[in-house]
N, C-alpha and C. Protein backbone atom coordinates (compact mmCIF):
# COMPACT_ATOMS: atom_id res chain seq x y z
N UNK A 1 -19.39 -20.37 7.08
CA UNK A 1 -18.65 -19.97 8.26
C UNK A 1 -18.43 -18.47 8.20
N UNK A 2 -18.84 -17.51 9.22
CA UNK A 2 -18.59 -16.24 8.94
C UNK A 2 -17.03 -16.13 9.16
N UNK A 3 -16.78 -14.38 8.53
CA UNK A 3 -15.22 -14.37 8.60
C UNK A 3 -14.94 -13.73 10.25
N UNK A 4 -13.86 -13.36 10.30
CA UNK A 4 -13.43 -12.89 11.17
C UNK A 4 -13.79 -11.40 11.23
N UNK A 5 -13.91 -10.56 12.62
CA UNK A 5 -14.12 -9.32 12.32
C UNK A 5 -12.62 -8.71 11.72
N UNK A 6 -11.73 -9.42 11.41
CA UNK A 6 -10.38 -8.60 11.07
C UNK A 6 -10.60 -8.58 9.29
N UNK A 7 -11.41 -9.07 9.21
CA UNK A 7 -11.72 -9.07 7.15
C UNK A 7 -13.26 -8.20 7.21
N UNK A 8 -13.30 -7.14 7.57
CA UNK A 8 -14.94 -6.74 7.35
C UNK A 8 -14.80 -5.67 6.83
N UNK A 9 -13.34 -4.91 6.43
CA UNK A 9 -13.33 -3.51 5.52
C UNK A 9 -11.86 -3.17 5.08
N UNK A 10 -12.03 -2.37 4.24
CA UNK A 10 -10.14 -2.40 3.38
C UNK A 10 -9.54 -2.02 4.63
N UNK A 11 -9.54 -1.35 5.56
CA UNK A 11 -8.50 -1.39 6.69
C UNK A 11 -7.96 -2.30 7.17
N UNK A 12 -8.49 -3.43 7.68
CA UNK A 12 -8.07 -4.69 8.05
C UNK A 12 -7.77 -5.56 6.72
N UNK A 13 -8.67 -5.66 5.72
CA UNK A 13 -7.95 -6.58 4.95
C UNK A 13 -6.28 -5.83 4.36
N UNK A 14 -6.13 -4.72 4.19
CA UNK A 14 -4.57 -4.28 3.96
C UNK A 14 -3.95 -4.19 5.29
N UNK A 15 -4.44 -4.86 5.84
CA UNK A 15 -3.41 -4.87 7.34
C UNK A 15 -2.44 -6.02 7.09
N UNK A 16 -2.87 -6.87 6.54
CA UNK A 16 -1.93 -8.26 6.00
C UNK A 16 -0.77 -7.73 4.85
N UNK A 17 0.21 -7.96 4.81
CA UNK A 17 1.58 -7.70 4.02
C UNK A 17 1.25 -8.54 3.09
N UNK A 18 1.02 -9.35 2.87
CA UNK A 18 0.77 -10.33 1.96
C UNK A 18 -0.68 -10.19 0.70
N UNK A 19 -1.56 -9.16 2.03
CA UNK A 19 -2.63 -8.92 1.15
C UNK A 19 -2.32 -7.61 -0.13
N UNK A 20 -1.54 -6.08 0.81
CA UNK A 20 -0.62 -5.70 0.07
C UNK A 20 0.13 -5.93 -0.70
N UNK A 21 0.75 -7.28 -0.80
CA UNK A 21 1.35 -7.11 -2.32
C UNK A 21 0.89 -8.19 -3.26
N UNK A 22 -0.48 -8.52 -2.81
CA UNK A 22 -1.31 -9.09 -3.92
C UNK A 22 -2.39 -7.54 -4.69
N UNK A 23 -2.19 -6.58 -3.73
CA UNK A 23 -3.10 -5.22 -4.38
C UNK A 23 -1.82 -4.84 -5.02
N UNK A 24 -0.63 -4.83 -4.68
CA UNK A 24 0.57 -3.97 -6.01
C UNK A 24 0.31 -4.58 -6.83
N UNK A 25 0.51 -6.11 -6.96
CA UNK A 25 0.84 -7.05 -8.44
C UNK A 25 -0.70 -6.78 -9.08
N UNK A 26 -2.09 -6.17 -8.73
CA UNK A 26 -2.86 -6.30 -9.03
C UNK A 26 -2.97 -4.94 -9.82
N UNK A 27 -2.59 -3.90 -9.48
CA UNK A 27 -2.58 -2.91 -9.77
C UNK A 27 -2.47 -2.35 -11.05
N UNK A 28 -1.68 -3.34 -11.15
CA UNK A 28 -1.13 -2.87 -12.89
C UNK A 28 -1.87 -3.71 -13.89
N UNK A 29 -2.16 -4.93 -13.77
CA UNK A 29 -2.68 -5.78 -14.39
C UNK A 29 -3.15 -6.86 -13.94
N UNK A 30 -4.61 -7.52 -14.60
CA UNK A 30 -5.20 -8.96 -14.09
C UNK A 30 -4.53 -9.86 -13.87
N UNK A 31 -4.49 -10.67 -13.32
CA UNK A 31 -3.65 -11.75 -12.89
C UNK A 31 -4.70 -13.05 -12.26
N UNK A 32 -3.69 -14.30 -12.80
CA UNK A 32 -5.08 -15.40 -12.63
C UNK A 32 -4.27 -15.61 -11.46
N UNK A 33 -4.37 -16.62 -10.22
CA UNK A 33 -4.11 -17.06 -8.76
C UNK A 33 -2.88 -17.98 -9.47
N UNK A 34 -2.20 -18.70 -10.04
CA UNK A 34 -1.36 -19.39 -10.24
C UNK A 34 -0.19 -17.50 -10.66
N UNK A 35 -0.54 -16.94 -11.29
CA UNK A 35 0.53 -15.83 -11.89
C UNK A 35 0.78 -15.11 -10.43
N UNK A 36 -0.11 -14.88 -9.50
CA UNK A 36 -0.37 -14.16 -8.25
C UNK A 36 1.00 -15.26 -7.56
N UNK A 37 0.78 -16.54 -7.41
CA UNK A 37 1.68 -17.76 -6.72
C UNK A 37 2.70 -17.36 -6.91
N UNK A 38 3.15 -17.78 -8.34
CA UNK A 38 4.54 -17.41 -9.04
C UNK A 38 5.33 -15.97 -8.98
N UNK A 39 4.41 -15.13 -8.47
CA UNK A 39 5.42 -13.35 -9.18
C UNK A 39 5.61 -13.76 -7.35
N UNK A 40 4.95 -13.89 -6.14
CA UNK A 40 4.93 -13.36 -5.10
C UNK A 40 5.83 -14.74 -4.37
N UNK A 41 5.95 -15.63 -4.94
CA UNK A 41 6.36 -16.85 -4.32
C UNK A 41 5.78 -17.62 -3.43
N UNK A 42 4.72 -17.66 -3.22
CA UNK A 42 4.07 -18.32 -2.65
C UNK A 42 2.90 -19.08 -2.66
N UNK A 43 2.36 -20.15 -1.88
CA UNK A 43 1.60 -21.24 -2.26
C UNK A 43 0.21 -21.12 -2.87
N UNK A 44 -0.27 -21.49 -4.06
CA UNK A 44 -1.77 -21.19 -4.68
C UNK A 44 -3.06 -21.32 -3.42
N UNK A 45 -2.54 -22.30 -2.59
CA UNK A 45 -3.82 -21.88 -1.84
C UNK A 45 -3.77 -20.95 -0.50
N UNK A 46 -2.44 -20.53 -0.36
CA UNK A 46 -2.31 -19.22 0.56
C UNK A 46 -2.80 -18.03 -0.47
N UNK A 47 -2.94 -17.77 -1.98
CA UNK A 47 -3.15 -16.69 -2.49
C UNK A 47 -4.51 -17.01 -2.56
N UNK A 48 -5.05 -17.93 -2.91
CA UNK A 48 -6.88 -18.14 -3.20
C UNK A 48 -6.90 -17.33 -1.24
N UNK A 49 -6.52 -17.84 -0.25
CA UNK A 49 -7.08 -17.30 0.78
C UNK A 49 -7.38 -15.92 1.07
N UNK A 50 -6.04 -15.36 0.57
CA UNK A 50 -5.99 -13.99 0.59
C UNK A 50 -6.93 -13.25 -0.23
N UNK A 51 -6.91 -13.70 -1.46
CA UNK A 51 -7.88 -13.47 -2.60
C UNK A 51 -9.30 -13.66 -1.90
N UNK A 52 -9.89 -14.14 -1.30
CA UNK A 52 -11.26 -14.55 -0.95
C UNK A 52 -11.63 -13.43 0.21
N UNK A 53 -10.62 -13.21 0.98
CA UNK A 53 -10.45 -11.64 1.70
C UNK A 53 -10.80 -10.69 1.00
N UNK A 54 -9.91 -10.49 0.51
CA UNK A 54 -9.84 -9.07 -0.42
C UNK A 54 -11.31 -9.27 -1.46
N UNK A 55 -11.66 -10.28 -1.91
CA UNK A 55 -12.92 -10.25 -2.64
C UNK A 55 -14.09 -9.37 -1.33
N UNK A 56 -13.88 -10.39 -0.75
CA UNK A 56 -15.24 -10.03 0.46
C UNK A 56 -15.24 -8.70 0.83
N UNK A 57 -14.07 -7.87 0.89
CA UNK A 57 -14.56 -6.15 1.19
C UNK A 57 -14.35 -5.66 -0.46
N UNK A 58 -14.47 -5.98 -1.20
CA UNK A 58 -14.92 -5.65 -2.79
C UNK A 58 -13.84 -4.55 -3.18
N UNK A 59 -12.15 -5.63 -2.52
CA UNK A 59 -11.09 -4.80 -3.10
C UNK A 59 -10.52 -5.21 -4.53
N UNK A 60 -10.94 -6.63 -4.97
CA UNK A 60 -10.45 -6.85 -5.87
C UNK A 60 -11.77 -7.93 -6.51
N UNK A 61 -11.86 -7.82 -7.89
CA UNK A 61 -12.70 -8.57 -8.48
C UNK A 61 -12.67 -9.47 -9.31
N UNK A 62 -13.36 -10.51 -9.68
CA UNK A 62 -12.74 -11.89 -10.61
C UNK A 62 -13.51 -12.12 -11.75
N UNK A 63 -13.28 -12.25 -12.52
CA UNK A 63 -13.75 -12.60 -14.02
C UNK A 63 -13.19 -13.89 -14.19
N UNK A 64 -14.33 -14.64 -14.75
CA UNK A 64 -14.75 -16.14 -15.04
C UNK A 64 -13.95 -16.57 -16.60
N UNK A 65 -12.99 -16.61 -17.18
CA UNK A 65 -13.02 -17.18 -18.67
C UNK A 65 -12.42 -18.44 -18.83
N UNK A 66 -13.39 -19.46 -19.08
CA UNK A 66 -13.17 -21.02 -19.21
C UNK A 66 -12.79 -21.42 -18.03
N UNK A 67 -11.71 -21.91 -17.91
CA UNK A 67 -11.66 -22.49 -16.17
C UNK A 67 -10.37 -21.52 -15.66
N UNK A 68 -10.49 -20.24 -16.11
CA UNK A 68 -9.50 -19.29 -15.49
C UNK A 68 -10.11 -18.73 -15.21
N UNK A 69 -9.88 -18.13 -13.30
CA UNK A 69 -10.53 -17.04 -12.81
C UNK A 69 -9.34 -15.96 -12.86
N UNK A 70 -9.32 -14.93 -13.99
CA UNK A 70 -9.11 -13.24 -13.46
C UNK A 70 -9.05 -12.68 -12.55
N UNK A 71 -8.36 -12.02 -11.81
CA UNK A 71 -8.42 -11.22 -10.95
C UNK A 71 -7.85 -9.58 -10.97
N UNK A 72 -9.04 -9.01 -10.62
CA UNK A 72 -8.41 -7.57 -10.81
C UNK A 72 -8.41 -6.57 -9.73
N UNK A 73 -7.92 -6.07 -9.29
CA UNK A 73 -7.78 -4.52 -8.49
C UNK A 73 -9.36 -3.71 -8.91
N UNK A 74 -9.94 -3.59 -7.48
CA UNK A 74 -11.08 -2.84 -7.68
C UNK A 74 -10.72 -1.41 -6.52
N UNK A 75 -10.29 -0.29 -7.02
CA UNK A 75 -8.86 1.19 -6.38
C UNK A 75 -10.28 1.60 -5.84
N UNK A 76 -11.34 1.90 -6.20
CA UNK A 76 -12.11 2.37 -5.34
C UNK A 76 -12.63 2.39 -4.12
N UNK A 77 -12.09 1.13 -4.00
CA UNK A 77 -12.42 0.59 -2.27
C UNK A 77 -11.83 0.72 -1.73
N UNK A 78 -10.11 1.33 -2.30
CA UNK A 78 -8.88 1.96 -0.95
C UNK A 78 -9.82 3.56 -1.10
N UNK A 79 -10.27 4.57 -1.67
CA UNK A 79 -10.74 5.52 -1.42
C UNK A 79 -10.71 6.18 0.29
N UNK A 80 -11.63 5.17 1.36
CA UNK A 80 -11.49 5.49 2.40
C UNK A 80 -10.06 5.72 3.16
N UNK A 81 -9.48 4.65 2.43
CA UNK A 81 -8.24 4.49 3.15
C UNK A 81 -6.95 5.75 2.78
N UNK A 82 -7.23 5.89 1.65
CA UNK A 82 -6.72 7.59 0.91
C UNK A 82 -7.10 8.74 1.87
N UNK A 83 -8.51 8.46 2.02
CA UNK A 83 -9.04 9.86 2.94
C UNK A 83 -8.21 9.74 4.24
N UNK A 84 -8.77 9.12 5.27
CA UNK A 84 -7.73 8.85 6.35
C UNK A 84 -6.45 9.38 5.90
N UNK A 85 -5.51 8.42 5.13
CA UNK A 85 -4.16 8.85 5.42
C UNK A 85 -4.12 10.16 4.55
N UNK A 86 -4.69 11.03 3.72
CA UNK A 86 -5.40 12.46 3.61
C UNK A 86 -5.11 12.96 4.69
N UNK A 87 -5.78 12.67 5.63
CA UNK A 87 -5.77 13.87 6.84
C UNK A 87 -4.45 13.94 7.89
N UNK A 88 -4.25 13.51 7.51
CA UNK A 88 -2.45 13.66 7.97
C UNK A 88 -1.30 14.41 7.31
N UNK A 89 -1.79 14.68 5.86
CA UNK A 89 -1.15 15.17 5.37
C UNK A 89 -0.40 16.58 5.87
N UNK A 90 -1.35 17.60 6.35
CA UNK A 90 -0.83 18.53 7.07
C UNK A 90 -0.04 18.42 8.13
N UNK A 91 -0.17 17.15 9.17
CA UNK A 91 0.94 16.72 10.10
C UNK A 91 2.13 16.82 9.13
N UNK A 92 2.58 15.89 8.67
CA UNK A 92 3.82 15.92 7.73
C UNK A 92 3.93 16.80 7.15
N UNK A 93 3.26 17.74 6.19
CA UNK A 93 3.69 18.66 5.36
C UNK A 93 4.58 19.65 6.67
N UNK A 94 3.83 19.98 7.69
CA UNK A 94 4.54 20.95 9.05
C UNK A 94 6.00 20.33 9.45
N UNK A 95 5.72 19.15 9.81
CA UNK A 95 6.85 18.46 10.20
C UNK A 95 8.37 18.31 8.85
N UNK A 96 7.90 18.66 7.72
CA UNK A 96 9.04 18.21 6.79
C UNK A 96 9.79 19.86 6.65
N UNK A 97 8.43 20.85 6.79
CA UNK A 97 8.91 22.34 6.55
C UNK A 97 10.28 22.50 8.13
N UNK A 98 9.28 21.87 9.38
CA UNK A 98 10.56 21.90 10.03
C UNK A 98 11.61 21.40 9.84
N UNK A 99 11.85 20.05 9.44
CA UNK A 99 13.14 19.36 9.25
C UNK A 99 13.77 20.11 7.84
N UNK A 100 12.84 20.93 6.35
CA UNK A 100 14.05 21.79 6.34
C UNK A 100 14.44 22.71 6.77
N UNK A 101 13.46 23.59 7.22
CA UNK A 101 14.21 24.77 8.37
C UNK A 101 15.15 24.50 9.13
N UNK A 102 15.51 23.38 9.59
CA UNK A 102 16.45 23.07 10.31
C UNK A 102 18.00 22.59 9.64
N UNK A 103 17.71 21.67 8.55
CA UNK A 103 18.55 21.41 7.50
C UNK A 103 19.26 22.84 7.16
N UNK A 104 18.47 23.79 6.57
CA UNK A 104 18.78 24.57 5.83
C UNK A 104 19.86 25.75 6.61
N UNK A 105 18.93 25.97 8.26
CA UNK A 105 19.85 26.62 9.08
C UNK A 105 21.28 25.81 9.54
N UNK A 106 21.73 24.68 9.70
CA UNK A 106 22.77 23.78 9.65
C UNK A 106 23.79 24.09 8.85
N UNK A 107 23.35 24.36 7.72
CA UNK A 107 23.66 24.12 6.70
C UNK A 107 24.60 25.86 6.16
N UNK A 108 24.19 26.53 6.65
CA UNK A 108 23.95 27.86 7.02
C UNK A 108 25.48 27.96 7.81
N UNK A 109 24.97 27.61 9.09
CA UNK A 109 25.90 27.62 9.87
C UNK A 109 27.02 27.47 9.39
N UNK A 110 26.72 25.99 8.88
CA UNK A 110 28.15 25.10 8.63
C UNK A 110 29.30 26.04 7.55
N UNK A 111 28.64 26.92 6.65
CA UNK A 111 29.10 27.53 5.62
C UNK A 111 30.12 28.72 6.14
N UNK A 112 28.99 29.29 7.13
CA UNK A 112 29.60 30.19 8.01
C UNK A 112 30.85 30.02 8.97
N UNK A 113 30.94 29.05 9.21
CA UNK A 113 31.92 28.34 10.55
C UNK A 113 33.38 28.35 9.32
N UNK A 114 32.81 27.37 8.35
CA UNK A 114 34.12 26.98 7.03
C UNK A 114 34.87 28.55 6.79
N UNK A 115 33.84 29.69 6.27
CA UNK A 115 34.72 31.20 6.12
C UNK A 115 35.09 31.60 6.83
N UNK A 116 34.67 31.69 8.15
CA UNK A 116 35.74 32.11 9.20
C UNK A 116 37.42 31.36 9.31
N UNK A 117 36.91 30.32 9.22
CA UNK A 117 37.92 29.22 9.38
C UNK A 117 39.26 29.47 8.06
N UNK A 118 38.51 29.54 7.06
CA UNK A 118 39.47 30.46 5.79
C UNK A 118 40.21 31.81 5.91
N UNK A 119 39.28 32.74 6.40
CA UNK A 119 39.29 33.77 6.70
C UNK A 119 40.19 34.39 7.71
């Protein structure tokens, strides 16, 4: 059965909240689909689903030992998704210099207003 076009690249598969915090818990360390169930609370075959997502755009990968499948965080495949939110960076960096310029003149003020007020 093909998938949906909403599973065909790490953009859409991290569009799911759920798929996100199967990439945190993954992040740090392998985890078999029952440890994935238990840390996140939820049902083994809602995480195999998610898991079978995230396999298919080659965000996370599984190792076979005895009848435990591994699962690990494969970071290279958010790369794109780094770049993108990359290029925004200069939006925000402008926007935070304003909000302290503005802080800072407030702040300014406020100091100024208090010595008179002493004064």
């Amino acid at each position: 059965m093909p998938r949906s076009p909403t599973t065909t690249d790490a953009f859409n598969a991290i569009a799911e909240q759920r798929r996100r915090d199967i990439i945190h818990q993954l992040a740090g360390k392998e985890c078999s689909v029952n440890d994935l169930a238990e840390s996140l609370g939820v049902a083994q075959p809602q995480i195999s689903k998610h898991l079978r997502v995230l396999r298919e755009v080659n965000l996370v990968t599984v190792r076979q030992e005895g009848k435990h499948r591994w699962y690990s965080l494969n970071a290279t495949q958010l790369k794109p998704v780094f770049d993108w939110v990359q290029t925004f960076e200069r939006f925000w960096d402008h926007q935070l210099a304003n909000i302290k310029a503005v802080a800072e003149a407030k702040a300014a003020e406020q100091k100024k207003t208090r010595k008179q007020k002493e004064g």
